[in-house]
N, C-alpha and C. Protein backbone atom coordinates (compact mmCIF):
# COMPACT_ATOMS: atom_id res chain seq x y z
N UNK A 1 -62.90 -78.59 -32.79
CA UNK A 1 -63.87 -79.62 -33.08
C UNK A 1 -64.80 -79.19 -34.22
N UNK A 2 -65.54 -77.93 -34.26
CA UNK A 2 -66.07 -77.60 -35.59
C UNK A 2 -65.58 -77.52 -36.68
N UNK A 3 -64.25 -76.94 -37.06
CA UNK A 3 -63.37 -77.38 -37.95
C UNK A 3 -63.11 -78.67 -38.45
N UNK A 4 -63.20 -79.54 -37.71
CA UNK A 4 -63.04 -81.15 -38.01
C UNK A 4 -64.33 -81.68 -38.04
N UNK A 5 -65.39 -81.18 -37.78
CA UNK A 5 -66.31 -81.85 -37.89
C UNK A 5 -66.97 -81.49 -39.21
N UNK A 6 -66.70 -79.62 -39.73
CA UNK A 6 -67.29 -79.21 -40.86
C UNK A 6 -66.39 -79.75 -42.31
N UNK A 7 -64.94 -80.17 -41.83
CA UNK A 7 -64.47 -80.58 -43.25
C UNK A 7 -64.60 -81.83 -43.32
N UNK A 8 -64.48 -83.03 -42.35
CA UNK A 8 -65.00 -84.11 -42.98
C UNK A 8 -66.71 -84.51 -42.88
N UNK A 9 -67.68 -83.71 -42.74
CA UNK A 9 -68.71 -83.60 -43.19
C UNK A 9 -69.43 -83.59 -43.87
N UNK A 10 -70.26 -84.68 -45.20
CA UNK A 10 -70.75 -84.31 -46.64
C UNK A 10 -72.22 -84.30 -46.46
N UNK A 11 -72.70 -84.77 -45.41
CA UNK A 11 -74.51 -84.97 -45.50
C UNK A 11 -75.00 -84.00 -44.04
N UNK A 12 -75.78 -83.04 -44.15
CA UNK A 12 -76.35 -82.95 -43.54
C UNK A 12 -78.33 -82.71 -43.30
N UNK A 13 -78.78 -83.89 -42.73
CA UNK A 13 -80.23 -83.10 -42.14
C UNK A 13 -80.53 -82.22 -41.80
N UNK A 14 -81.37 -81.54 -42.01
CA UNK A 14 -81.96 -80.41 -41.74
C UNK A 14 -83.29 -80.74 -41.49
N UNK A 15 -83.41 -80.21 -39.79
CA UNK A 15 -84.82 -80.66 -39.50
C UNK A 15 -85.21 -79.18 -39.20
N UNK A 16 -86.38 -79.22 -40.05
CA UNK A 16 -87.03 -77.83 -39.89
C UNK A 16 -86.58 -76.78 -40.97
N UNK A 17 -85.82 -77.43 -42.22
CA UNK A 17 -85.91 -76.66 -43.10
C UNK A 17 -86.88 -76.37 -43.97
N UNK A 18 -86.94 -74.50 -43.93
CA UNK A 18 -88.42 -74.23 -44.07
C UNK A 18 -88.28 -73.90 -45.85
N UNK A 19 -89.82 -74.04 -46.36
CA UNK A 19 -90.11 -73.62 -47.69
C UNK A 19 -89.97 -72.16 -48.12
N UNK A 20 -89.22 -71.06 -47.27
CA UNK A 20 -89.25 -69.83 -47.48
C UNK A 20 -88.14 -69.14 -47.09
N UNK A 21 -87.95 -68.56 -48.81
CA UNK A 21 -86.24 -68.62 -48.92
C UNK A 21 -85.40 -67.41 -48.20
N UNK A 22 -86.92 -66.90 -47.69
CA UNK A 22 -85.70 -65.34 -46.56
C UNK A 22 -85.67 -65.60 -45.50
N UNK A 23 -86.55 -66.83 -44.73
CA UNK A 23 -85.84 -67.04 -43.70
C UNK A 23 -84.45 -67.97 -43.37
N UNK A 24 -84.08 -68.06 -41.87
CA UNK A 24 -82.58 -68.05 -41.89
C UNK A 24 -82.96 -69.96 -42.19
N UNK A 25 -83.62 -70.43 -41.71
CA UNK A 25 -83.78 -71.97 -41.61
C UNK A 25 -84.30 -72.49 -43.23
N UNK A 26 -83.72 -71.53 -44.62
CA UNK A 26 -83.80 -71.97 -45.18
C UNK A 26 -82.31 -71.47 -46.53
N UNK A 27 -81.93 -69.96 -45.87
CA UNK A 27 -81.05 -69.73 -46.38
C UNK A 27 -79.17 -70.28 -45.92
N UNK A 28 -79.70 -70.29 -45.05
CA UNK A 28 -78.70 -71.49 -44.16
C UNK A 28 -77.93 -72.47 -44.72
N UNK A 29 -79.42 -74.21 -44.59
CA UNK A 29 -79.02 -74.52 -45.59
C UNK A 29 -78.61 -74.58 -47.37
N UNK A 30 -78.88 -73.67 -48.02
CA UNK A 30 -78.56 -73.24 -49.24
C UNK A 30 -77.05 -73.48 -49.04
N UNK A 31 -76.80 -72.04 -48.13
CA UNK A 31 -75.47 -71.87 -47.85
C UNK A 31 -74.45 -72.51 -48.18
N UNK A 32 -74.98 -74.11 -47.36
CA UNK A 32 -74.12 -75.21 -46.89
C UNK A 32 -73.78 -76.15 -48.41
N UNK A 33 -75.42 -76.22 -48.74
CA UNK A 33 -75.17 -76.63 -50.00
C UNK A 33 -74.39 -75.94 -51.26
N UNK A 34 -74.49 -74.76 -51.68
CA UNK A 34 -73.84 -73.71 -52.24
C UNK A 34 -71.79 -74.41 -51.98
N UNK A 35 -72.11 -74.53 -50.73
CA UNK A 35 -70.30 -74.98 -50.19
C UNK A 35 -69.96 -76.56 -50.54
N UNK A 36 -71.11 -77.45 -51.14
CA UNK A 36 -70.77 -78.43 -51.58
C UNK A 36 -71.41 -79.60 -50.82
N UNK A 37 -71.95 -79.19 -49.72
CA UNK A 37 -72.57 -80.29 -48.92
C UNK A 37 -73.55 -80.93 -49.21
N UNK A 38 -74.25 -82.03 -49.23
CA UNK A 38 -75.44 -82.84 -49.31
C UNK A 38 -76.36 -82.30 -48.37
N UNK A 39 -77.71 -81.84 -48.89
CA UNK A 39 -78.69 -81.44 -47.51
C UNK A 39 -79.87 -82.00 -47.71
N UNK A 40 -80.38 -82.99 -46.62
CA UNK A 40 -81.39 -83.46 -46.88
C UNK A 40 -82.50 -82.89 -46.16
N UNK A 41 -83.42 -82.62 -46.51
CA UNK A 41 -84.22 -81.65 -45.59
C UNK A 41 -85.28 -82.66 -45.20
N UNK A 42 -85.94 -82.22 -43.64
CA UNK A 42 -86.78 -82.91 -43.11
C UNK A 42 -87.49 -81.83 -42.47
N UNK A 43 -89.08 -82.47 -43.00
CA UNK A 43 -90.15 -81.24 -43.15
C UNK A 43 -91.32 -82.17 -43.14
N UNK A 44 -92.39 -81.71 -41.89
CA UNK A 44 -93.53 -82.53 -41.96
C UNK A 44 -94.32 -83.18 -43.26
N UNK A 45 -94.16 -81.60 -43.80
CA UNK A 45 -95.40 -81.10 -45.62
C UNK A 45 -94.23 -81.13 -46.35
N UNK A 46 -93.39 -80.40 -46.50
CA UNK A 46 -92.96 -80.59 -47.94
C UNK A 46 -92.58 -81.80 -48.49
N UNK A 47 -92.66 -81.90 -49.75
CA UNK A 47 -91.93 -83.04 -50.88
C UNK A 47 -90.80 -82.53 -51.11
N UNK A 48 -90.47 -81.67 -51.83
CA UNK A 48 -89.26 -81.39 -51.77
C UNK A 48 -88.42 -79.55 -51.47
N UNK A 49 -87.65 -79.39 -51.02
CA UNK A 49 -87.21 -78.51 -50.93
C UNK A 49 -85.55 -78.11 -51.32
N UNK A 50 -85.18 -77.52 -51.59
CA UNK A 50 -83.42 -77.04 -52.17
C UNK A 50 -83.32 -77.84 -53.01
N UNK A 51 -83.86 -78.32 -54.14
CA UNK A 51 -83.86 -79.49 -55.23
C UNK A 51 -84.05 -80.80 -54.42
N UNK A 52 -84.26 -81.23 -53.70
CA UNK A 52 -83.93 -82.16 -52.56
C UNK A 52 -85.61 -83.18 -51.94
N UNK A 53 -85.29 -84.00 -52.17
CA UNK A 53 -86.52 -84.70 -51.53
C UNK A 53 -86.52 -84.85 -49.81
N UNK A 54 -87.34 -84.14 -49.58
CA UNK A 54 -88.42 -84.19 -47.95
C UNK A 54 -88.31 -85.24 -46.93
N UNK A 55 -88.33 -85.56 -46.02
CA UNK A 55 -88.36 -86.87 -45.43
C UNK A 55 -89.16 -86.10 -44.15
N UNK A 56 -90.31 -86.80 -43.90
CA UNK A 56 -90.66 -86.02 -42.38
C UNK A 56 -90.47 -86.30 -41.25
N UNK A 57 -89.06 -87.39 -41.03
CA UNK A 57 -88.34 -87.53 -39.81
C UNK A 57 -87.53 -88.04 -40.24
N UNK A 58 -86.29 -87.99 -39.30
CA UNK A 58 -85.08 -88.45 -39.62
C UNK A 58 -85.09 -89.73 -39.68
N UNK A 59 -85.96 -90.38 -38.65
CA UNK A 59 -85.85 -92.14 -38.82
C UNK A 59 -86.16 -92.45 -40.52
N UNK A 60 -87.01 -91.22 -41.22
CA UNK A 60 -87.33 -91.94 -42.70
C UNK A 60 -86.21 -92.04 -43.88
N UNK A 61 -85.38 -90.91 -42.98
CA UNK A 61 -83.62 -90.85 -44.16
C UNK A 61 -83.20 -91.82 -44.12
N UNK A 62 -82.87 -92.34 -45.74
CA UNK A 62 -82.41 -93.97 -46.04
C UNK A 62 -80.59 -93.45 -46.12
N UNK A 63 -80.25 -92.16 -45.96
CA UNK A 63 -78.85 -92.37 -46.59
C UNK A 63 -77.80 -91.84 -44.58
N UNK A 64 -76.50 -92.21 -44.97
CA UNK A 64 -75.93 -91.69 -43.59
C UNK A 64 -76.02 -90.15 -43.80
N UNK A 65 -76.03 -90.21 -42.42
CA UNK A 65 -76.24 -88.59 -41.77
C UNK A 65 -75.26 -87.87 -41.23
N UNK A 66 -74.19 -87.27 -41.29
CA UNK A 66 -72.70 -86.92 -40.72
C UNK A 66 -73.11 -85.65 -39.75
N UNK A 67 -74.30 -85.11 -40.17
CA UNK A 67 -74.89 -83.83 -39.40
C UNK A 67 -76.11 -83.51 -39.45
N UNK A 68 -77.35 -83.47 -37.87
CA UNK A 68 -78.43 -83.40 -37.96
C UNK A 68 -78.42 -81.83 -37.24
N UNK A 69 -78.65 -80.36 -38.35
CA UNK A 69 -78.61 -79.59 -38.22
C UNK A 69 -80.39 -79.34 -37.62
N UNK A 70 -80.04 -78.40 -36.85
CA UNK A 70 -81.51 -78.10 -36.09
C UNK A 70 -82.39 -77.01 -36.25
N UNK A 71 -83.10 -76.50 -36.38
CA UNK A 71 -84.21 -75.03 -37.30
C UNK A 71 -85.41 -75.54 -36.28
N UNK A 72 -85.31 -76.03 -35.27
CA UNK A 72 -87.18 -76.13 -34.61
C UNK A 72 -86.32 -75.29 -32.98
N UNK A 73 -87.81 -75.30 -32.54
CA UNK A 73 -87.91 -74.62 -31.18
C UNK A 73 -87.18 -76.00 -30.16
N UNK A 74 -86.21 -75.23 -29.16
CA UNK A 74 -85.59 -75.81 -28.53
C UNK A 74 -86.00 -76.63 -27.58
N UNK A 75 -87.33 -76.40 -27.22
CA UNK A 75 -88.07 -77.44 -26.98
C UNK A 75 -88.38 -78.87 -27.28
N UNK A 76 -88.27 -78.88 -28.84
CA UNK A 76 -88.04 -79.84 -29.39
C UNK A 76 -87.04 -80.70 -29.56
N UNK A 77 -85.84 -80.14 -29.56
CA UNK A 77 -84.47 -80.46 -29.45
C UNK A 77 -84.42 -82.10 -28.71
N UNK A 78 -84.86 -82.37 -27.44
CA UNK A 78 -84.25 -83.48 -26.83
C UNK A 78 -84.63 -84.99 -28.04
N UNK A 79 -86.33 -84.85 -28.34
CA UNK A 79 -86.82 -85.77 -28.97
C UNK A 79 -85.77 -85.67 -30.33
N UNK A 80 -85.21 -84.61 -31.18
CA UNK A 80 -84.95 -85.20 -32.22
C UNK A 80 -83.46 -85.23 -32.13
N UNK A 81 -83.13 -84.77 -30.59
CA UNK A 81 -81.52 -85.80 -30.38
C UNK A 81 -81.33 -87.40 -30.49
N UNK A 82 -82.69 -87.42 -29.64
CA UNK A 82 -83.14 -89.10 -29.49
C UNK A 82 -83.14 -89.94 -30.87
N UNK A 83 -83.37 -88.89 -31.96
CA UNK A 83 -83.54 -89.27 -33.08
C UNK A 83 -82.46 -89.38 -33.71
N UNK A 84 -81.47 -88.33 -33.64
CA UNK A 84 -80.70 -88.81 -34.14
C UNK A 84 -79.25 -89.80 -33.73
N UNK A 85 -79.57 -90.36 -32.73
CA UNK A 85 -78.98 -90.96 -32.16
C UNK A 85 -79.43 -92.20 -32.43
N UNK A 86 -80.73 -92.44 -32.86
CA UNK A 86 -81.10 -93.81 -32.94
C UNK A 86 -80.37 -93.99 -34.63
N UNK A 87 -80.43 -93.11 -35.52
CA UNK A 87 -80.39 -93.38 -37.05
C UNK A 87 -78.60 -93.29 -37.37
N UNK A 88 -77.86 -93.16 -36.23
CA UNK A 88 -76.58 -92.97 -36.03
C UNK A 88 -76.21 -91.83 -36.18
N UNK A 89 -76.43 -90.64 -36.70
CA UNK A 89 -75.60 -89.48 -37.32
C UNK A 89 -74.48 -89.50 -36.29
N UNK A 90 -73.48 -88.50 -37.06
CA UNK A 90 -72.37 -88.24 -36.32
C UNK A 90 -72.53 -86.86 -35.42
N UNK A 91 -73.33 -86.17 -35.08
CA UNK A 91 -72.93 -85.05 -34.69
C UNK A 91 -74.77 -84.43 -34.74
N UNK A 92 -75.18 -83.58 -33.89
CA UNK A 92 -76.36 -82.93 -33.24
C UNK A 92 -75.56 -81.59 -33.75
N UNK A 93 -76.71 -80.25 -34.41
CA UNK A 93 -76.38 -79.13 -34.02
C UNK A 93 -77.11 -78.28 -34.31
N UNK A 94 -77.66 -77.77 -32.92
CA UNK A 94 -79.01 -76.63 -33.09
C UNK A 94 -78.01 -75.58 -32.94
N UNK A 95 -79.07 -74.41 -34.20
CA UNK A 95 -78.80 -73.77 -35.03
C UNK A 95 -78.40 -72.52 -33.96
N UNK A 96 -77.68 -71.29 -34.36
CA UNK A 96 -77.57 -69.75 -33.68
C UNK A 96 -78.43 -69.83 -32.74
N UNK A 97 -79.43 -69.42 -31.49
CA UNK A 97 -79.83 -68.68 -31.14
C UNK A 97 -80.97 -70.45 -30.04
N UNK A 98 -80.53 -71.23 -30.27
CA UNK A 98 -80.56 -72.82 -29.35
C UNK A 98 -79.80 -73.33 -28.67
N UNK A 99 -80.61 -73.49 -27.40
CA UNK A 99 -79.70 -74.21 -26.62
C UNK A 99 -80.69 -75.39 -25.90
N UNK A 100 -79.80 -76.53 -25.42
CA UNK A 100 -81.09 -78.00 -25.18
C UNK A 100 -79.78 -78.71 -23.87
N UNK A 101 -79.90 -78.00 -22.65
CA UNK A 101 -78.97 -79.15 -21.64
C UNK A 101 -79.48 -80.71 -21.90
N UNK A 102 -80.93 -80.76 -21.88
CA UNK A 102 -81.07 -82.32 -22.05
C UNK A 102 -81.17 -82.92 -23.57
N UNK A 103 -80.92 -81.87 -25.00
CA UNK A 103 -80.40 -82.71 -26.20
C UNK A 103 -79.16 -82.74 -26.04
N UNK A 104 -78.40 -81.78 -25.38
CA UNK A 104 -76.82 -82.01 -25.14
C UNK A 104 -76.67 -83.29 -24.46
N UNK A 105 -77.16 -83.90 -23.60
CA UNK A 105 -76.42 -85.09 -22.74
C UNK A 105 -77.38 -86.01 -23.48
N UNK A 106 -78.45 -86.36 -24.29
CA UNK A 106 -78.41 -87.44 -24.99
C UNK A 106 -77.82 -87.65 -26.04
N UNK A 107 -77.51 -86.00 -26.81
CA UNK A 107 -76.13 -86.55 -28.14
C UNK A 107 -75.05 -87.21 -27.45
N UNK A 108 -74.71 -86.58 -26.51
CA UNK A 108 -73.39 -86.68 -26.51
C UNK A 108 -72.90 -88.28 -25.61
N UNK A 109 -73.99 -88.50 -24.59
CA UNK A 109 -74.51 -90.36 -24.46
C UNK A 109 -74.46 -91.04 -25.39
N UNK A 110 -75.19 -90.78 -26.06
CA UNK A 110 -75.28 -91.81 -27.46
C UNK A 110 -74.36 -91.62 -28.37
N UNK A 111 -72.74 -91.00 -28.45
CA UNK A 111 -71.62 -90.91 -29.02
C UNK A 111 -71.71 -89.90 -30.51
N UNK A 112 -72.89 -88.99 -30.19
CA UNK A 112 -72.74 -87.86 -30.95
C UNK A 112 -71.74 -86.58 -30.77
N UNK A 113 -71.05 -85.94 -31.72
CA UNK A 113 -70.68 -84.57 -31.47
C UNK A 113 -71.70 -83.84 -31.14
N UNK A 114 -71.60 -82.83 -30.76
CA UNK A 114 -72.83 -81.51 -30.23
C UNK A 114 -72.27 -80.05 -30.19
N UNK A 115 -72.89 -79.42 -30.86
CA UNK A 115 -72.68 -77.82 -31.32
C UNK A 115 -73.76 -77.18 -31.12
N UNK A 116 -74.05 -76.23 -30.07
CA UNK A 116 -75.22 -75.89 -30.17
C UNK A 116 -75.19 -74.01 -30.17
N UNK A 117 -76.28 -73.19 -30.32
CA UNK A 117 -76.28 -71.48 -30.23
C UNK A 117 -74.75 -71.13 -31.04
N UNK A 118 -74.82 -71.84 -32.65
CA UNK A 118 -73.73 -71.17 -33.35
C UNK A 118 -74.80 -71.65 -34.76
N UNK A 119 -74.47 -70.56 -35.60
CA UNK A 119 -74.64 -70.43 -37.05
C UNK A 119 -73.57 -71.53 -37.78
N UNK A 120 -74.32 -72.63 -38.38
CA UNK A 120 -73.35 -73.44 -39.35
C UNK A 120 -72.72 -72.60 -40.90
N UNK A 121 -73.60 -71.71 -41.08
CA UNK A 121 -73.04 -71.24 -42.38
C UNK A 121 -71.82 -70.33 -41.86
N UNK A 122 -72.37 -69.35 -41.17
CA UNK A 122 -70.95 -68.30 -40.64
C UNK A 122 -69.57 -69.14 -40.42
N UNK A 123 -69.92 -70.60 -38.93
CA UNK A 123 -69.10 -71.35 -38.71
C UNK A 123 -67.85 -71.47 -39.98
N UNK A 124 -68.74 -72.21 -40.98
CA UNK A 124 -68.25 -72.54 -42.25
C UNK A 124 -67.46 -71.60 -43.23
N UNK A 125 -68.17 -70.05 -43.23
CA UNK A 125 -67.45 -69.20 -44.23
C UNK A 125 -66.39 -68.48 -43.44
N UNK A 126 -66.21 -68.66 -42.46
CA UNK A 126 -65.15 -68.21 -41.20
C UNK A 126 -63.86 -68.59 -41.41
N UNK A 127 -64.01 -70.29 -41.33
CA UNK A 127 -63.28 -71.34 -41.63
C UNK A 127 -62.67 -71.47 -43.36
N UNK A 128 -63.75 -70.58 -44.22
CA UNK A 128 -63.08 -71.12 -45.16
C UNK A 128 -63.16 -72.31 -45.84
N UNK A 129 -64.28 -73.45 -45.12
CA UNK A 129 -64.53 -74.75 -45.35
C UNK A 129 -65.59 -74.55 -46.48
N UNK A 130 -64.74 -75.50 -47.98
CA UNK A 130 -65.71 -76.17 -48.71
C UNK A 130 -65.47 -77.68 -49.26
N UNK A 131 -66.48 -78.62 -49.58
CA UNK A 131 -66.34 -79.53 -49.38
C UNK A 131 -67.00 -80.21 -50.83
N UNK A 132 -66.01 -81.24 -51.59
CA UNK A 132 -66.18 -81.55 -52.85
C UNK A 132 -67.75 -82.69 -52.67
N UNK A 133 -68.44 -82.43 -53.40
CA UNK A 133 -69.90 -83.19 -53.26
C UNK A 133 -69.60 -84.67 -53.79
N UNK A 134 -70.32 -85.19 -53.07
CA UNK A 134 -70.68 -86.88 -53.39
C UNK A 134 -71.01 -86.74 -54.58
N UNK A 135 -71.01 -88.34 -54.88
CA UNK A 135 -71.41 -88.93 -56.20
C UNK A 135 -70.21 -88.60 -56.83
C-alpha cells in the first residue's frame, strides 16, 4: 500500500512544516520535494516556506491533496484527520515516531489511506520512488 500510494502521489500537505531547515519536519519535506512532489506547507505564521506558499489549515488549500503528511504532536492528529477528510485528501500520514488510534479510525471512516510511525522520505528512498512534477 505505501508503494502505491507514494507513486501515484503528486501533492502533499504538510501540516506542521517547520521554518528550520535541521529539523526533521522540515528536511523531510524537502526530501519529498527534491523527489519531485508538490508540497504545500501548512503553518499557523509562515507565508511561505520550501519556495511554497503557507496555508494555516488545510481547509484553506485551494488545490487537491493526495497526502496530508503530519509534523504536530499526536495529540493533535484526530482534529486534523477530521480535516482532512473534510477537504477530501487521499490518504492521512503521521510522520516516524506518531501514532493516533482515534486519527486512524476517522481517516480510514471517511475513505482515507492511513500510514502512521513511518518516515515518508526513507519510505520513499527505500522504494526508489520518484515522481515527475505537475504543471
Amino acid at each position: 500500500m505505501i508503494t502505491e500510494l507514494l507513486t501515484s502521489a503528486r501533492t502533499i500537505a504538510v501540516v506542521g512544516l517547520s521554518t528550520h531547515p535541521f529539523k526533521a519536519a522540515h528536511s523531510v519535506p524537502a526530501a519529498m520535494q527534491a523527489a519531485g512532489y508538490t508540497i504545500v506547507p501548512v503553518h499557523p505564521t509562515a507565508r511561505e516556506i520550501l519556495g511554497q506558499r503557507a496555508y494555516r489549515s488545510l481547509l484553506d488549500v485551494p488545490t487537491k491533496i493526495d497526502i496530508v503528511e503530519v509534523f504536530r504532536p499526536a495529540d493533535e492528529a484526530p482534529a486534523i484527520a477530521e480535516q482532512a477528510v473534510r477537504v477530501g485528501a487521499g490518504a492521512l500520514w503521521l510522520q516516524l515516531g506518531l501514532r493516533s488510534d482515534q486519527a486512524r479510525r476517522i481517516a480510514i471512516e471517511g475513505g482515507l489511506r492511513y500510514v502512521e510511525d513511518r518516515c515518508m522520505a526513507v519510505e520513499r528512498a527505500n522504494r526508489g520512488i520518484t515522481v515527475q512534477p505537475q504543471g
